[in-house]
C-alpha atoms as a PDB file:
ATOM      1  CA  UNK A   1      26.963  19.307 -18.432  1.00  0.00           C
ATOM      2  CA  UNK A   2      26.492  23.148 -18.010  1.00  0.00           C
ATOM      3  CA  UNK A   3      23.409  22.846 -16.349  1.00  0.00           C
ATOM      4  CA  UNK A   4      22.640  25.152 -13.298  1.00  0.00           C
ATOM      5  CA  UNK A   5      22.475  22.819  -9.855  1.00  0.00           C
ATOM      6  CA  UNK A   6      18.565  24.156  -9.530  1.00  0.00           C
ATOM      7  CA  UNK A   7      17.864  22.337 -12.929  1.00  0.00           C
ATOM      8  CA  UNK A   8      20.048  19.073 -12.051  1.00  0.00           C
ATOM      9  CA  UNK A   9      17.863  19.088  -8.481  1.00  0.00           C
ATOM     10  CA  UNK A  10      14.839  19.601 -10.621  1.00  0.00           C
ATOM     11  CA  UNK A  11      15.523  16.185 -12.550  1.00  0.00           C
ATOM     12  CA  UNK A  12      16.928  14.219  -9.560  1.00  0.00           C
ATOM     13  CA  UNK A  13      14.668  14.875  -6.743  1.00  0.00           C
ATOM     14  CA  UNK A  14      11.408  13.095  -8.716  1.00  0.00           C
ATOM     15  CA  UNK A  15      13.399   9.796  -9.264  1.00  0.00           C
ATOM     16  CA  UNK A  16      15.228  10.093  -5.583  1.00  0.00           C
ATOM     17  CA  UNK A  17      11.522  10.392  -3.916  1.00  0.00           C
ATOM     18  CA  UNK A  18       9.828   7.651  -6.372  1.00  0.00           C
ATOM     19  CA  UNK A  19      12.387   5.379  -4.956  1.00  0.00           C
ATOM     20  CA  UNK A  20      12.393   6.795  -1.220  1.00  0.00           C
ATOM     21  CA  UNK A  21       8.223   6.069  -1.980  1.00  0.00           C
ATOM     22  CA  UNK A  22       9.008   2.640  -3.280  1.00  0.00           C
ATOM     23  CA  UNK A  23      11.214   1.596  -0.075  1.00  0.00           C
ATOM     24  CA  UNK A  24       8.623   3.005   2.107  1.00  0.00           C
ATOM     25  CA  UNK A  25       6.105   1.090  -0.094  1.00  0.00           C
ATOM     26  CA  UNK A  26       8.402  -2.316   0.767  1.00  0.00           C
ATOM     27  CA  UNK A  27       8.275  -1.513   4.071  1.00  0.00           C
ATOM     28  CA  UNK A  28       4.895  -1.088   5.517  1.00  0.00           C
ATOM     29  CA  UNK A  29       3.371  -3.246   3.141  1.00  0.00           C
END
């Protein structure tokens, strides 16, 4: 793919902290 890394950070860091969220979620509840 001959997307620029700012774009491929764009689309990964949403689902990376949804899932950090849903560990933390697990965690303390």
């Amino acid at each position: 793919s001959a997307l620029p890394p700012g774009s491929q950070a764009l689309q990964v860091v949403p689902d990376l902290s949804k899932k950090v969220s849903d560990v933390f979620a697990d965690l303390l509840f």
